[in-house]
Protein backbone atom coordinates (compact mmCIF):
# COMPACT_ATOMS: atom_id res chain seq x y z
CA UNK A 1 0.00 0.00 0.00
CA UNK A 2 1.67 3.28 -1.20
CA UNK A 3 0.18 5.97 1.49
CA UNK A 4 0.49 9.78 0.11
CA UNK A 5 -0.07 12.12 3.41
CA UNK A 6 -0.56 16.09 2.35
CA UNK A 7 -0.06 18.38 5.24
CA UNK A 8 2.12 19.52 7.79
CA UNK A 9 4.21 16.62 9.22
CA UNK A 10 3.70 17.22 12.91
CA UNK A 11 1.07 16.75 15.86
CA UNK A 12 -1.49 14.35 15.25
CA UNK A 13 -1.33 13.95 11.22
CA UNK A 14 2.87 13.03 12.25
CA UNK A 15 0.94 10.45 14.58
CA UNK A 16 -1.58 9.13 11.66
CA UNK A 17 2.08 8.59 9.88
CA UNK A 18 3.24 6.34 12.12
CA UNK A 19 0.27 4.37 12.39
CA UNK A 20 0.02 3.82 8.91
CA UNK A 21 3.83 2.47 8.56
CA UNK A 22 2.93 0.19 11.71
CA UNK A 23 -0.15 -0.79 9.74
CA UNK A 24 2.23 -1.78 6.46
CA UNK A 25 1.86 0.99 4.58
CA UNK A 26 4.72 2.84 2.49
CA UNK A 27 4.11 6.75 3.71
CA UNK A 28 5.62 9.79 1.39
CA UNK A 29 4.65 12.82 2.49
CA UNK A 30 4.21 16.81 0.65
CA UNK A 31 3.82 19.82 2.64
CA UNK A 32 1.47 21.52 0.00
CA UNK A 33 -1.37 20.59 -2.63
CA UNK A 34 1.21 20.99 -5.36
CA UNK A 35 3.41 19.34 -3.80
CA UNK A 36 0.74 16.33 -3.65
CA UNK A 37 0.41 16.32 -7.05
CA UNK A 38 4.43 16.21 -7.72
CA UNK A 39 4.49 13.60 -6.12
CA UNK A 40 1.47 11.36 -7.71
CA UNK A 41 2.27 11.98 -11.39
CA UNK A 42 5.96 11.05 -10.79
CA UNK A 43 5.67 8.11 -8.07
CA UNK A 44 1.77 7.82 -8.40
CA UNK A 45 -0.17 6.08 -4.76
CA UNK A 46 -2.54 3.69 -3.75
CA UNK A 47 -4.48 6.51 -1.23
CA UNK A 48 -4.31 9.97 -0.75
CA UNK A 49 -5.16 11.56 2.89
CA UNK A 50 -5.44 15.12 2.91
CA UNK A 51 -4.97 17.35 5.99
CA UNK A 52 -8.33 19.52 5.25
CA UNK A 53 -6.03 22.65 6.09
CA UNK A 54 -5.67 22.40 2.93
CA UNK A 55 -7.92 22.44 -0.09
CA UNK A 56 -9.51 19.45 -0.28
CA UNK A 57 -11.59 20.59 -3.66
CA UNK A 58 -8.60 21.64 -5.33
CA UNK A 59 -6.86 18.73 -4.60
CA UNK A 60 -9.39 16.52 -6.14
CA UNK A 61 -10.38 18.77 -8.91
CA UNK A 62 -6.50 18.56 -10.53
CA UNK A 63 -6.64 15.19 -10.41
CA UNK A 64 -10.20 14.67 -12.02
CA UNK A 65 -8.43 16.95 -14.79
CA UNK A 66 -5.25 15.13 -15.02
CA UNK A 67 -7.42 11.80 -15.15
CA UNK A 68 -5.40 11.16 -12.02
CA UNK A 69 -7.77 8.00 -10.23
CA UNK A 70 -6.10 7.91 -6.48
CA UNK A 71 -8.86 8.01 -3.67
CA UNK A 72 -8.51 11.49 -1.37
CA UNK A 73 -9.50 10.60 2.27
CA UNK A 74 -9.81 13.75 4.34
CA UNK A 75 -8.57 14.57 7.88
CA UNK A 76 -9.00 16.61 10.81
CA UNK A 77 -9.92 18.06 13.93
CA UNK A 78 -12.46 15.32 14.95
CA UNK A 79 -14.80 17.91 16.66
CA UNK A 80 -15.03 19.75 13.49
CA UNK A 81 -18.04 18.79 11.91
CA UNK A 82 -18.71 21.24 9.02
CA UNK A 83 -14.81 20.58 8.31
CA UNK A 84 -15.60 16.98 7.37
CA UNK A 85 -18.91 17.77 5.53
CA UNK A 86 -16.83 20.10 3.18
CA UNK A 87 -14.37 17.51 2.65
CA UNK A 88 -16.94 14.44 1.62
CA UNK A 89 -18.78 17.75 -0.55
CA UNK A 90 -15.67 18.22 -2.25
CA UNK A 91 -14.75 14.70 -2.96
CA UNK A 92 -12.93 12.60 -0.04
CA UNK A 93 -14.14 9.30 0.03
CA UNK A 94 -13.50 9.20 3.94
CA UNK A 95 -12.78 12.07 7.05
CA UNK A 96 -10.61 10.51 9.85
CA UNK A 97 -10.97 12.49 12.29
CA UNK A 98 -7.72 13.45 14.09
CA UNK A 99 -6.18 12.80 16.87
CA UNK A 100 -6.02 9.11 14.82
CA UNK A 101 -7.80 6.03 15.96
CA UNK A 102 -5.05 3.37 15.10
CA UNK A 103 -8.29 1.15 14.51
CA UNK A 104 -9.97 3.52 12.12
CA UNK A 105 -6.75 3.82 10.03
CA UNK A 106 -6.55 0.13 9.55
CA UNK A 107 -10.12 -0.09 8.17
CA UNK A 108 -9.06 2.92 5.76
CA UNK A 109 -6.33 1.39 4.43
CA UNK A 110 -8.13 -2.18 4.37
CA UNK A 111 -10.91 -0.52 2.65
CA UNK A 112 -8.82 0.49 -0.29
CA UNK A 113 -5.97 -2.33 -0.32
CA UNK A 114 -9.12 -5.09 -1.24
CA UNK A 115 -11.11 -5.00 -3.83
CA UNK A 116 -14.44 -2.98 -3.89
CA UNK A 117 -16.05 -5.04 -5.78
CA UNK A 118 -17.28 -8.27 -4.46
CA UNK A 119 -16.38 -11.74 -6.15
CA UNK A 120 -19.32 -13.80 -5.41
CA UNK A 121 -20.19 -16.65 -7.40
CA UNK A 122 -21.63 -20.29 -6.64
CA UNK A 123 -22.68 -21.85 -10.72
CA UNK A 124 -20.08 -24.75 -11.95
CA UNK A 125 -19.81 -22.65 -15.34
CA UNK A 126 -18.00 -19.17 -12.98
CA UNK A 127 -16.12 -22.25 -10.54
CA UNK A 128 -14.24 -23.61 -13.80
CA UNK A 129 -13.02 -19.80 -14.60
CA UNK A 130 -12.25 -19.54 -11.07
CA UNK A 131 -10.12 -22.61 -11.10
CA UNK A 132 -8.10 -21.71 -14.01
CA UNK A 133 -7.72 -17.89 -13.11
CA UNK A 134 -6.36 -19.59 -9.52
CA UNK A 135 -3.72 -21.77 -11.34
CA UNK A 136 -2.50 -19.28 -13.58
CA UNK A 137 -2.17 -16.52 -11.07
CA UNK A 138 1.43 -17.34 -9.70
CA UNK A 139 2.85 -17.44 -13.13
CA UNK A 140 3.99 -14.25 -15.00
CA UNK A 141 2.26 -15.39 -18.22
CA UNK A 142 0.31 -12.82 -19.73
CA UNK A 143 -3.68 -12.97 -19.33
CA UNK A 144 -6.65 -12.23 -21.66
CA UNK A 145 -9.96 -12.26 -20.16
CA UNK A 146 -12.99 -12.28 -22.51
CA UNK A 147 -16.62 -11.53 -22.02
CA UNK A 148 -19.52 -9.56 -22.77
CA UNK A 149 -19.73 -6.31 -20.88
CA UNK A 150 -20.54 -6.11 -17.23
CA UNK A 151 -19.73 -9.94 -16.91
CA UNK A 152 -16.62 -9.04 -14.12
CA UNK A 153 -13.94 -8.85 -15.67
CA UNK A 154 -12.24 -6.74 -14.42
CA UNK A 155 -13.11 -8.72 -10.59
CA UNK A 156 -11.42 -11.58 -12.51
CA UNK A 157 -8.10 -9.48 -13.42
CA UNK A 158 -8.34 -8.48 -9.66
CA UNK A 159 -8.28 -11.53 -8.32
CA UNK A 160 -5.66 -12.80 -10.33
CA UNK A 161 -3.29 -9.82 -8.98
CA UNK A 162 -4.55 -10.52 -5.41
CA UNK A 163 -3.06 -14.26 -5.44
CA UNK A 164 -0.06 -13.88 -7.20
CA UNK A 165 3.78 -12.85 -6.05
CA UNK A 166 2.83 -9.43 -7.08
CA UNK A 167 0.13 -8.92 -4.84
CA UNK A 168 1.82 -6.53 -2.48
CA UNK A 169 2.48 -4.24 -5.16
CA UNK A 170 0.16 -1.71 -7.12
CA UNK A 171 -2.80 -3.15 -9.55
CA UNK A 172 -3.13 -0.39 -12.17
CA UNK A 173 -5.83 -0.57 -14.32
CA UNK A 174 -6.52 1.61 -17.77
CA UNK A 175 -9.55 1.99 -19.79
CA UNK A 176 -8.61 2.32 -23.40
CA UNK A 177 -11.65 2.67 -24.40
CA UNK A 178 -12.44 5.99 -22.56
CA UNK A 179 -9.24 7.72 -23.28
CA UNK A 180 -8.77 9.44 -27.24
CA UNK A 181 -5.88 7.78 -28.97
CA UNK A 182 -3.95 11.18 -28.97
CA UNK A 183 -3.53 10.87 -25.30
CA UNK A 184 -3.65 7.22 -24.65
CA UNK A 185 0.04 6.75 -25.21
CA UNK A 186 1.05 9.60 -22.99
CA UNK A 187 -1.10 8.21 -20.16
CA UNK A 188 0.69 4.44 -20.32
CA UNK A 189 3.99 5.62 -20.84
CA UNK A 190 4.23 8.76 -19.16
CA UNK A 191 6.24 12.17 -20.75
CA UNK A 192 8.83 14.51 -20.14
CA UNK A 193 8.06 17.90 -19.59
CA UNK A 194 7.97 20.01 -22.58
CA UNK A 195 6.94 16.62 -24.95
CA UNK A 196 4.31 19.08 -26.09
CA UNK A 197 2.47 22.35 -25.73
CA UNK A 198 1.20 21.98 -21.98
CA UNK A 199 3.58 19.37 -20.68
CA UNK A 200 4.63 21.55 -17.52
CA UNK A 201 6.24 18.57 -15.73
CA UNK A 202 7.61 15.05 -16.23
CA UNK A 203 4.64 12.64 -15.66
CA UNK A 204 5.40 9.20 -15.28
CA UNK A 205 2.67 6.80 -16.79
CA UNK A 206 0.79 3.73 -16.16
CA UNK A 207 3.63 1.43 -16.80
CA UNK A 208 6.18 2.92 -14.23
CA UNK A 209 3.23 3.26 -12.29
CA UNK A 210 2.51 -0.32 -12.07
CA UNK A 211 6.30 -1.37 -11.20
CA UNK A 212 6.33 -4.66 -9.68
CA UNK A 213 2.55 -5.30 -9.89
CA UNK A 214 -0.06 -5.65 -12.20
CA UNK A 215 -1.19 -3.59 -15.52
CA UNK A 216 -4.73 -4.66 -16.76
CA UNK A 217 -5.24 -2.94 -20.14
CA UNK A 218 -9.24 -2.70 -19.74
CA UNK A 219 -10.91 -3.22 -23.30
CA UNK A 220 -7.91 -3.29 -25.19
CA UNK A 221 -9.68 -3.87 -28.78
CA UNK A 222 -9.90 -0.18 -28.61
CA UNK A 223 -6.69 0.80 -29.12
CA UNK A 224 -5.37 2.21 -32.33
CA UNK A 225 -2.64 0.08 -33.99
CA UNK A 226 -0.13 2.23 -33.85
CA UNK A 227 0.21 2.33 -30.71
CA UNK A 228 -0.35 -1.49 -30.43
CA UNK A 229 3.29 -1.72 -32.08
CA UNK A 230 4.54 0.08 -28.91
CA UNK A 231 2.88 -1.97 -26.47
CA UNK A 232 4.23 -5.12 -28.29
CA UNK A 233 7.42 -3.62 -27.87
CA UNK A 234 6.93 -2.70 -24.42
CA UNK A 235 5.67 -6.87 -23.54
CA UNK A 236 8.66 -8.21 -25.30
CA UNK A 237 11.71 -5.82 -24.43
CA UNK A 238 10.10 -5.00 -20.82
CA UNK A 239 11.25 -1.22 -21.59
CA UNK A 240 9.30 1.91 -22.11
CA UNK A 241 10.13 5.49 -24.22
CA UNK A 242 8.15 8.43 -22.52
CA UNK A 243 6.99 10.45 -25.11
CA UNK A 244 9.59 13.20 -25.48
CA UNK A 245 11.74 10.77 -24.00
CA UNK A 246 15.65 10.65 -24.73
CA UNK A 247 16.18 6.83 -23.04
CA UNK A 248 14.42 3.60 -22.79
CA UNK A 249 12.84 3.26 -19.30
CA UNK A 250 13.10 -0.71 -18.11
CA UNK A 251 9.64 -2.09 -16.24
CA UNK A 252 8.77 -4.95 -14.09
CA UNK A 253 5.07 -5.66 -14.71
CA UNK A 254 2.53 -8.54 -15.31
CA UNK A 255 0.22 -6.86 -18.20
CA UNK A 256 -3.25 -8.63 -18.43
CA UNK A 257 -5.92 -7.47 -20.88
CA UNK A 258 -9.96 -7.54 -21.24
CA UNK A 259 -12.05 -7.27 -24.36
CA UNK A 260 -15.31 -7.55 -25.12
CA UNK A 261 -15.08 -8.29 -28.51
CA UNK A 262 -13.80 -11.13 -31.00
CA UNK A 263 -10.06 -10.22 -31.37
CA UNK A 264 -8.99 -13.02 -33.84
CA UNK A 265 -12.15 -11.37 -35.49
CA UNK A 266 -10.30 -8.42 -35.22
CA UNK A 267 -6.95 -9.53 -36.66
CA UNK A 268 -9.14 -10.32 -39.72
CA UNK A 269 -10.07 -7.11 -40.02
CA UNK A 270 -6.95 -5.85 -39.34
CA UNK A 271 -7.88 -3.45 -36.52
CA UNK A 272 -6.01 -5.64 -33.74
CA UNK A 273 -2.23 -6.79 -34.50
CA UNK A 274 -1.97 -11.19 -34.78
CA UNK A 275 1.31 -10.80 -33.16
CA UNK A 276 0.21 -8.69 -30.04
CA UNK A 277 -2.75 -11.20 -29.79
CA UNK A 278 -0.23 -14.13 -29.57
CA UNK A 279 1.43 -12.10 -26.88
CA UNK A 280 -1.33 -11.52 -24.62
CA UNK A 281 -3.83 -14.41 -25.09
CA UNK A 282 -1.03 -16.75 -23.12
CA UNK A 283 -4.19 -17.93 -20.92
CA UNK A 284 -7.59 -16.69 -21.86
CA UNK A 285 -10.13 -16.93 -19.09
CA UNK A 286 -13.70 -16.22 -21.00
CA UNK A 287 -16.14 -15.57 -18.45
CA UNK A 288 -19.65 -16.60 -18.74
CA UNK A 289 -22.48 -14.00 -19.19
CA UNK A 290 -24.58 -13.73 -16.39
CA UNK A 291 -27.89 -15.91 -18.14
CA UNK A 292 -25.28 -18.95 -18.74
CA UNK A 293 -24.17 -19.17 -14.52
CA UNK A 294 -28.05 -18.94 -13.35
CA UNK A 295 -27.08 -20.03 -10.08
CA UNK A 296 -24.90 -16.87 -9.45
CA UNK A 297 -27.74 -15.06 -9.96
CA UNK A 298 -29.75 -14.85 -6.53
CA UNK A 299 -25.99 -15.07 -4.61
CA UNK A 300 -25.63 -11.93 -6.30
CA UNK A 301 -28.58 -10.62 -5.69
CA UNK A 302 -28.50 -11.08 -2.10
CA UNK A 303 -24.69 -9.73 -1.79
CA UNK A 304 -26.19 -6.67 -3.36
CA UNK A 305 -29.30 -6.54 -0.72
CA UNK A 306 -26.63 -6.55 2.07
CA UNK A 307 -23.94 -3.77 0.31
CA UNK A 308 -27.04 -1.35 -0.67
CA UNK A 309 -28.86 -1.44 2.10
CA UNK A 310 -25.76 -0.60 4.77
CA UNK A 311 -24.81 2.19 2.39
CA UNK A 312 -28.63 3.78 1.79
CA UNK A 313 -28.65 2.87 5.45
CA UNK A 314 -32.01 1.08 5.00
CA UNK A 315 -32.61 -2.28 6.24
CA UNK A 316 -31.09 -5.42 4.51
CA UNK A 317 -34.71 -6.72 3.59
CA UNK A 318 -34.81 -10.45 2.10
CA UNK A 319 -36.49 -10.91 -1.31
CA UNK A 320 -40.02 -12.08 -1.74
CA UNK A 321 -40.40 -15.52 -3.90
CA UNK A 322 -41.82 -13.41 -6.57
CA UNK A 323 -38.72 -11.16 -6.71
CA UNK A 324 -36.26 -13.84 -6.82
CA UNK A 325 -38.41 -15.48 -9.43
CA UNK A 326 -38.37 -12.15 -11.75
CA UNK A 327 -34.78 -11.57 -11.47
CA UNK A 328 -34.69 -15.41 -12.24
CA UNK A 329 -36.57 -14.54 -15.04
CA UNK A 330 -35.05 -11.76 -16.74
CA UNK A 331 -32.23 -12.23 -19.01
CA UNK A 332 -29.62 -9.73 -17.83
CA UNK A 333 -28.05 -8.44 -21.01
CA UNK A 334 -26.05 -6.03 -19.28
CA UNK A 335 -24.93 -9.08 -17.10
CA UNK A 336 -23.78 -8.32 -13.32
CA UNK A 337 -23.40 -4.32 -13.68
CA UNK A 338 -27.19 -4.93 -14.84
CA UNK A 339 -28.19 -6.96 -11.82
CA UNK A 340 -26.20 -4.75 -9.28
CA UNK A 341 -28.23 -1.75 -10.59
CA UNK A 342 -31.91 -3.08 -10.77
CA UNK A 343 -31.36 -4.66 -6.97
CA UNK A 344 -30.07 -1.29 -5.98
CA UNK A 345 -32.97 0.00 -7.20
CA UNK A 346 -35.14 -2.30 -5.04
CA UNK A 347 -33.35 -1.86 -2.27
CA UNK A 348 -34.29 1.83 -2.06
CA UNK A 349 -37.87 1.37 -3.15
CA UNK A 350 -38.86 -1.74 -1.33
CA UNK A 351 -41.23 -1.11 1.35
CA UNK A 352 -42.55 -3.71 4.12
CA UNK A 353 -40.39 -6.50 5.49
CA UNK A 354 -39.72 -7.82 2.09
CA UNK A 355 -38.32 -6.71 -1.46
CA UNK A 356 -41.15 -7.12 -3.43
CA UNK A 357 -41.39 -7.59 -6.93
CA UNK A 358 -42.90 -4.51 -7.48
CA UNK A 359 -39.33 -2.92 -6.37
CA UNK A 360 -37.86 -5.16 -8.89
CA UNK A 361 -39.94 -4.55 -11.85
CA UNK A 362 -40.65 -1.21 -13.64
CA UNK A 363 -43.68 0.35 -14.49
CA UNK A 364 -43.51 -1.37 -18.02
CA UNK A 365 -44.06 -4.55 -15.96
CA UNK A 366 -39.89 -5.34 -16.79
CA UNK A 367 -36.88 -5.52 -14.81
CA UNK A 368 -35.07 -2.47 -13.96
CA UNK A 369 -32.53 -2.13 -16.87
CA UNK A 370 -34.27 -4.34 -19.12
CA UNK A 371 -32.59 -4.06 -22.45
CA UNK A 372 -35.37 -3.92 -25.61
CA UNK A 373 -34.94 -7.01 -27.05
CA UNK A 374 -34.79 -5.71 -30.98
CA UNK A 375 -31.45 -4.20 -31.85
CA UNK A 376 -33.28 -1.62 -34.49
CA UNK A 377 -35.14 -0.59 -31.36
CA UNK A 378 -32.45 -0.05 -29.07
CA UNK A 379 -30.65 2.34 -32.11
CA UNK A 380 -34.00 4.25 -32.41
CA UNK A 381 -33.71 4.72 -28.86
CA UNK A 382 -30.41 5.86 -29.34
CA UNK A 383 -30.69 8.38 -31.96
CA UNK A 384 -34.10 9.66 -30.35
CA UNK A 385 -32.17 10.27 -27.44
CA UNK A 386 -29.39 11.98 -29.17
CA UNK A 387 -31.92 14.40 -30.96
CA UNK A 388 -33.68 15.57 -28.10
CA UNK A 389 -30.56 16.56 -26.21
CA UNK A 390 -29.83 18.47 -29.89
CA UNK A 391 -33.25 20.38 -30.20
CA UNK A 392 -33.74 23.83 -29.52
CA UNK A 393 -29.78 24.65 -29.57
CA UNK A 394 -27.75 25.88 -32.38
CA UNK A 395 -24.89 24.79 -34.35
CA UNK A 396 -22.47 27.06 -32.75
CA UNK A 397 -24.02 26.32 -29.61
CA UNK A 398 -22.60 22.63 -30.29
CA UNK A 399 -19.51 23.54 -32.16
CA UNK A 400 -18.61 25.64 -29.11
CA UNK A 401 -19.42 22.81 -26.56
CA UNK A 402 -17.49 20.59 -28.73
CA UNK A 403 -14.48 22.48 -28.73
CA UNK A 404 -13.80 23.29 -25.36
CA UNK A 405 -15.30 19.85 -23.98
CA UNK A 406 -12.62 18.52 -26.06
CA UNK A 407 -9.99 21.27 -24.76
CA UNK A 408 -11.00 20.40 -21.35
CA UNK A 409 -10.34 17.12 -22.00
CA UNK A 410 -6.26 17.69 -23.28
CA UNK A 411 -5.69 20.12 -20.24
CA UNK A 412 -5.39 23.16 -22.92
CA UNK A 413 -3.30 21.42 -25.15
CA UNK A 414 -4.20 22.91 -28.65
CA UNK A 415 -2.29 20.74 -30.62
CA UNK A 416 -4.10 17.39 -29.58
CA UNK A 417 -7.33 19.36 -29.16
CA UNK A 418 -6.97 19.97 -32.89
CA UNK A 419 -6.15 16.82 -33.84
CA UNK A 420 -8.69 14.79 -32.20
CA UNK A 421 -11.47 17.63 -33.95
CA UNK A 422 -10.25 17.22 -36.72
CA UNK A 423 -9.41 20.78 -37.90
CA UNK A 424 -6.37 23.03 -38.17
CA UNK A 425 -4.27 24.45 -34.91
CA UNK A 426 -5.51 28.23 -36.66
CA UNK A 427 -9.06 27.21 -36.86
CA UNK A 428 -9.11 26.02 -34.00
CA UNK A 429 -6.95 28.95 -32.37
CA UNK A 430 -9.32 31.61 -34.48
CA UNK A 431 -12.67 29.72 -32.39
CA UNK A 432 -10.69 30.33 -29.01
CA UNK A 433 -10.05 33.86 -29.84
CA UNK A 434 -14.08 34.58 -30.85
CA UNK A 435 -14.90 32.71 -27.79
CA UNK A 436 -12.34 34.33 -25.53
CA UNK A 437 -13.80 37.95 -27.12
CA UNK A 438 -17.61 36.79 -26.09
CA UNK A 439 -16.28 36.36 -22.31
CA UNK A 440 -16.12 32.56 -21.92
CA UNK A 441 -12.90 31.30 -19.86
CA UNK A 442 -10.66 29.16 -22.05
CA UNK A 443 -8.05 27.27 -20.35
CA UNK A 444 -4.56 27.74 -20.70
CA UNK A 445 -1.98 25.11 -21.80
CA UNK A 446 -2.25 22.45 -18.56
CA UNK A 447 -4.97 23.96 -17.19
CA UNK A 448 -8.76 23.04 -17.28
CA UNK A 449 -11.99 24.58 -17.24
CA UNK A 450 -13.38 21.93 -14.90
CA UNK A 451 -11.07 22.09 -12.07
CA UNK A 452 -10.59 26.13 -12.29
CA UNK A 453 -6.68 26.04 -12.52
């Protein structure tokens, strides 16, 4: 567990230090927020706890901007109440409050060293995965795990990090679906500063990040071949170039990927690279959807009840017959994530001594989440939905939103911006100027909009 502590080392937070190392943590510590954030994009951490002398908000906002995913806890005096209200406002996922309870500190760190997410499973068909996943997990052999989406994979990769000889060390995980290709490879392999316009610092990446542990390369189907070739590289060689980088950067990581989709299909198509597929798919552990392991589905279920109901703080009612036999029923197409959100649903909405099916079921008479069962109608849906968001603005309207949306999302840099718009670096810097001119804030190079640096 790599413990970042952001505050003044002395008094009670120097005490909350010591517990932690007790407790097995590795502590660094930074005087200031920018400081903090030093600190993360060249070492990176498992935690974050914030003394709320300082800001809190602005602590979490850069990192929301820098697409930074460390949990901020939040400490303090304990008797300050509106303290820790400002803190869980402004993003903490916890408030300890201060002097330290050497008991409370354990659960924090607990709380983020497991996994959130529950692996709960009872059919023979989730077992077999299970089984394999376990036997694998002490090798260093590469992993692909296939499934539909919301089957747990990701739980999977987890687990497989959690029993192996890396399990002490970080498990880093990276959508590649939700990041644009023009920033992808700076995010896995880091840069230097001044790689490009708004590159104020060195920022190591996902890679170095993951040193010693595990990298699980979420959806990897997404990524653009290019940068496939430089993963390949990165699996075989077990070195890294930064982008703007003047030296090869060696790494000591177990890389295991997801995908939802086909990838020999893929090769054929040539979208995916045959040789990075040989690479990866070592072991593939294909995990069932969620209507072919029936009998996971009421273990779930009840899991859920129980994690809902102490967070709503509502009581852990049991489901009626008739509920268990609709979620029986229903054929889960978005698989677990699907199930997890309908029972939350019930949990909150069930009244009496028992979850009902009427919690379960919507007004349509369906599940919660139910899926319509024509593709055609699920696009109409989609493009209905689309429109109505569009109505009643106008084009510049968009094109503006567009622009600086996409701004936001490179931290000011124009160049990318550009690129991933599609249009020139003097269009684009010609729409900044008209904006700027009309009064609308537009971030400067590594800053953001969003997070008001």
């Amino acid at each position: 567990m790599r413990l970042l502590i952001a505050g003044a080392m002395k008094g009670p937070l120097a005490q909350a230090t010591k517990i932690a190392i007790e407790r097995g943590a590795s502590v660094l510590n930074a005087e200031s927020v920018d400081q903090a954030l030093s600190v993360l994009r060249s070492k990176g951490a498992d935690l974050v706890i914030i003394d709320v002398a300082l800001s809190v908000r602005e602590l979490v906002g850069a990192l929301e901007a820098e697409r930074i995913r460390t949990p901020v806890a939040a400490c303090g005096t304990g008797t300050d109440a509106r303290a820790a209200v400002a803190a869980i406002q402004a993003g903490a996922r916890e408030y300890i409050p201060l002097p330290p309870d050497p008991e409370m500190i354990a659960a924090v760190l607990e709380a983020v060293s497991r996994d959130t997410r529950a692996f709960v499973f009872r059919d023979p068909a989730m077992e077999r995965v299970v089984k394999l996943a376990d036997q694998v997990a002490r090798s260093e052999a590469s992993i692909l795990i296939t499934g539909e989406s919301g089957v747990g994979k990701e739980v999977i990769a987890r687990h497989v990090h959690a029993r192996s000889g890396r399990k002490d060390k970080p498990f880093i995980s990276v959508n590649c679906a939700a990041i644009p290709d023009a920033l992808l490879e700076s995010e896995l392999f880091g840069h230097e500063k001044g790689a490009f316009t708004g590159a104020v610092a060195r920022r190591i990446g996902k890679f170095e990040e993951a040193s010693g542990g595990t990298l699980l390369l979420d959806e990897i189907s997404e990524m653009d071949v290019r940068l496939q070739a430089k993963l390949l590289r990165a699996l075989q060689e077990r070195v890294i170039d930064r982008v703007g980088g003047g030296k090869p950067v060696p790494v000591d990581i177990r890389v295991i990927a997801t995908s939802n989709r086909n990838l020999a299909e893929e090769v054929r198509k040539g979208t995916f690279r045959e040789d990075l597929l040989y690479r990866l798919n070592v072991v593939n552990l294909k995990v069932p959807p969620l209507r072919e392991r029936t009998q996971d589905i009421l273990e779930l279920a009840n899991h859920f009840v129980r994690k809902y109901a102490d967070v709503n703080g509502v009581p852990a009612r049991p489901l009626s017959p008739d509920a268990r036999r609709a979620l029986l029923a229903n054929p889960w197409r978005g698989n677990v994530r699907e199930l997890e959100n309908a029972v939350h649903r019930a949990v909150l909405l069930a009244v009496g001594e028992e979850i009902g099916v009427d919690a379960i079921l919507t007004p349509e008479g369906e599940a919660f989440g139910h899926a319509p069962r024509d593709p055609a109608a699920r696009a109409l849906e989609t493009a209905e939905a689309t429109s109505r968001a569009l109505v009643g603005r106008t084009v510049a309207d968009v094109e503006r939103e567009l622009i600086l949306d996409t701004l936001d999302h490179c931290l000011g840099n124009r160049t990318h911006a550009a690129k991933i718009l599609g249009i020139s670096i003097r269009t684009l810097r010609n729409k900044l100027n008209e904006y700027s001119a009309e009064g609308i804030p537009i971030p400067a190079p590594g800053e953001s909009r969003v997070a008001g640096l």
